[in-house]
C-alpha atoms as a PDB file:
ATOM      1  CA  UNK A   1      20.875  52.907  59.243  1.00  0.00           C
ATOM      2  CA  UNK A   2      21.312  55.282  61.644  1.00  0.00           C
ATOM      3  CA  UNK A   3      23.783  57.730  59.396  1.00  0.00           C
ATOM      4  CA  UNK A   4      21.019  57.471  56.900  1.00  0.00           C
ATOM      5  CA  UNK A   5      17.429  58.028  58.791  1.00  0.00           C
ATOM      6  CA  UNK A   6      18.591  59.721  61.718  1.00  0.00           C
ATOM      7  CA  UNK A   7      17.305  59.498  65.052  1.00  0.00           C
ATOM      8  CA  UNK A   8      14.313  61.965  64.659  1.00  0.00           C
ATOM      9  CA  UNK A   9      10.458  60.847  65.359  1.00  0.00           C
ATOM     10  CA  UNK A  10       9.104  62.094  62.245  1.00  0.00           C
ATOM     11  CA  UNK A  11       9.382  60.427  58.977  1.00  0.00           C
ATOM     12  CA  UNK A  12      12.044  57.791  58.143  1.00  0.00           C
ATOM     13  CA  UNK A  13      13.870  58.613  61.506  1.00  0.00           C
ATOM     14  CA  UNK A  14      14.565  55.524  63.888  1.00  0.00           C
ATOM     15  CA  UNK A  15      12.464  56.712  66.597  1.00  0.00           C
ATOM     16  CA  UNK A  16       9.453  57.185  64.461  1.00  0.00           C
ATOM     17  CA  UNK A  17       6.797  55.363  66.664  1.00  0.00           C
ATOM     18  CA  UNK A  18       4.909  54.296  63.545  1.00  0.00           C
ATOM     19  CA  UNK A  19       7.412  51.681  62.664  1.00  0.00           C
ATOM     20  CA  UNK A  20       9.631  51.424  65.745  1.00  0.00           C
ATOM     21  CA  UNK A  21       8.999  47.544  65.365  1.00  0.00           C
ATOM     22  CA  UNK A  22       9.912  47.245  62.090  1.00  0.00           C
ATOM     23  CA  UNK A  23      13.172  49.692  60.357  1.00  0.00           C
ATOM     24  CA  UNK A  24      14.222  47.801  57.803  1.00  0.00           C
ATOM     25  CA  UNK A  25      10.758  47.477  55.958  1.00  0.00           C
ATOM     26  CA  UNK A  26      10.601  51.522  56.432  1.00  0.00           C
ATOM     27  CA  UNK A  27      14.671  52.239  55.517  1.00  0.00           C
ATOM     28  CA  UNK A  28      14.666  49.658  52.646  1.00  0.00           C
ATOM     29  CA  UNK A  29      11.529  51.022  50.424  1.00  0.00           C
ATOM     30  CA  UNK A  30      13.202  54.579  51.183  1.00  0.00           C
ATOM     31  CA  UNK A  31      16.519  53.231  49.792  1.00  0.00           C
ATOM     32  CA  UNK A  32      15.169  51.259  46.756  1.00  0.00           C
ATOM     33  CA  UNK A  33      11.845  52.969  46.218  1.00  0.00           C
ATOM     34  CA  UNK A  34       8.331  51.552  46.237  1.00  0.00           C
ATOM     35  CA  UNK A  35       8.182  49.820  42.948  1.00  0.00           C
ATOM     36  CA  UNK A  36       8.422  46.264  41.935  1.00  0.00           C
ATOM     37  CA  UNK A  37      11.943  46.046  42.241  1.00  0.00           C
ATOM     38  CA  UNK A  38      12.485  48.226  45.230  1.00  0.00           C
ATOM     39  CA  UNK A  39      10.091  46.268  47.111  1.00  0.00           C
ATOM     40  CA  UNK A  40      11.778  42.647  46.261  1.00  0.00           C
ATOM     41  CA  UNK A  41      15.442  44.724  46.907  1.00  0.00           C
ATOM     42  CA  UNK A  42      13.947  45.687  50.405  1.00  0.00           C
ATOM     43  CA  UNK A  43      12.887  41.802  51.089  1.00  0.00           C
ATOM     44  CA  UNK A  44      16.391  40.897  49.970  1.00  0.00           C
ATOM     45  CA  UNK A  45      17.402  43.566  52.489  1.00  0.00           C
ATOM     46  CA  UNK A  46      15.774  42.023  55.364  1.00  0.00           C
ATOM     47  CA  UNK A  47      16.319  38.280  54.174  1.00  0.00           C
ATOM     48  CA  UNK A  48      20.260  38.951  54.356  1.00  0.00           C
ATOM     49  CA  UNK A  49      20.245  40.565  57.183  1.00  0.00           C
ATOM     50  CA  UNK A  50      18.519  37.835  58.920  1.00  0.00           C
ATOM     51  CA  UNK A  51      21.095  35.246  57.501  1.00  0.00           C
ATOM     52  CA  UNK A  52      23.472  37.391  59.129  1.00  0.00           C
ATOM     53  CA  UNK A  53      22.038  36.993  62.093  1.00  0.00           C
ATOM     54  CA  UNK A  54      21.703  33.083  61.367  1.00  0.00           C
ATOM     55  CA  UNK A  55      25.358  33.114  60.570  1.00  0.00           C
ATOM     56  CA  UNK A  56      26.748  34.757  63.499  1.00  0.00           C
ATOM     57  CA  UNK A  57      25.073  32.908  66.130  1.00  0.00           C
ATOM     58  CA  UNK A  58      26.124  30.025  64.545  1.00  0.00           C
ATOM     59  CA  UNK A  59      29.752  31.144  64.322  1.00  0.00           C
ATOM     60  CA  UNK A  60      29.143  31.803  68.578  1.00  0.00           C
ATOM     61  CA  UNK A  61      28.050  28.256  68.963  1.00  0.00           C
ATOM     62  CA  UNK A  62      30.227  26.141  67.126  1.00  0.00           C
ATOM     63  CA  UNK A  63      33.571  27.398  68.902  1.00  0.00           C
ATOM     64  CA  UNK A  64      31.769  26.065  72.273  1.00  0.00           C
ATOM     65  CA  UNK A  65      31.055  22.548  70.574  1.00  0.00           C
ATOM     66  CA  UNK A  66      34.700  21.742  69.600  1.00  0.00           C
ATOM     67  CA  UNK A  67      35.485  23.201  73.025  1.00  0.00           C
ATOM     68  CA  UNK A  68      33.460  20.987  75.067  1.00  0.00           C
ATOM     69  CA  UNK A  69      35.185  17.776  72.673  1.00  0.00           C
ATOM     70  CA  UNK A  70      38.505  18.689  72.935  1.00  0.00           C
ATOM     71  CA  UNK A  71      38.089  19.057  76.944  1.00  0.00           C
ATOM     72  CA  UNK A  72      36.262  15.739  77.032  1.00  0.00           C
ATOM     73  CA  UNK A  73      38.999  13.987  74.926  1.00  0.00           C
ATOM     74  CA  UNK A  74      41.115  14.805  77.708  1.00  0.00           C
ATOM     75  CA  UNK A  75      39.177  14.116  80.255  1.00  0.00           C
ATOM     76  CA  UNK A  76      38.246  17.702  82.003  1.00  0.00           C
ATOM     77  CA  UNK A  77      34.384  16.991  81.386  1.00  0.00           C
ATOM     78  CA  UNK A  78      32.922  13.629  81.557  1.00  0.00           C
ATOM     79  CA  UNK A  79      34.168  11.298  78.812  1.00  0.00           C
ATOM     80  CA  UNK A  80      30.118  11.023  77.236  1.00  0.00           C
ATOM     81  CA  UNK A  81      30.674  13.925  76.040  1.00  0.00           C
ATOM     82  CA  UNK A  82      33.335  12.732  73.849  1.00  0.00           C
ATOM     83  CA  UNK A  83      31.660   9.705  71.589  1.00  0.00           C
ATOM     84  CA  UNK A  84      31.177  10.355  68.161  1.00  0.00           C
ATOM     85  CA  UNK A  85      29.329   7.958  65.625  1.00  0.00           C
ATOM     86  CA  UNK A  86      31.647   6.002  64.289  1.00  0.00           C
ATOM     87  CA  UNK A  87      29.559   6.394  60.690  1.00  0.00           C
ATOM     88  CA  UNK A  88      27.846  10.342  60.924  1.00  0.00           C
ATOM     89  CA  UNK A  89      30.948  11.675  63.139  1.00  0.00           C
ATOM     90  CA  UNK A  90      28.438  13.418  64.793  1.00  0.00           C
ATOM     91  CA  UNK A  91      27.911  13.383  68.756  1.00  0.00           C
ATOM     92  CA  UNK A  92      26.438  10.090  70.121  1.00  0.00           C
ATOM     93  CA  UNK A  93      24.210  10.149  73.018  1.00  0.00           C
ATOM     94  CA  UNK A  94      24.948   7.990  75.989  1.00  0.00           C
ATOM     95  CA  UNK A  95      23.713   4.298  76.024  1.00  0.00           C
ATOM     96  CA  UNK A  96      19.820   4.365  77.520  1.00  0.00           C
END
């Protein structure tokens, strides 16, 4: 985004006040255009880069998940944290 709008204040540039909150709305109807179909490209635009975003932090989380099993399986964290379902294989919470 950057190599494209630049970091000026006027126009499409990143630091443009007038849609500081917003850059992809701005960058993506100057990419595709205002019409019909540059509009829904510049949606796409955001949508995908929001899935992305979706992806990534779930990519950051899931390493920490298997982490905290395997160190419960042998035994360097309590053991609750190491009961799955025997049906879902998903994490059990302890007995109330």
């Amino acid at each position: 985004m950057q190599a494209f709008a630049g970091t000026g204040s006027s126009g499409i540039g990143l630091t443009n006040p007038a849609h500081q909150f917003d850059v992809l709305s701005v960058l993506g109807t100057a990419i595709f255009g205002g019409g019909g179909l540059g509009t829904f490209l510049a949606r796409l635009l955001i949508l995908m880069v929001l899935t992305s975003a979706s992806a990534s932090t779930q990519t950051t989380i899931l390493p920490t998940a298997r982490t905290t099993l395997s160190m419960a399986t042998y035994k360097a964290i309590p053991a609750a944290f190491a009961r799955i379902h025997p049906r879902y294989l998903t994490r059990r919470s302890p007995p109330s």
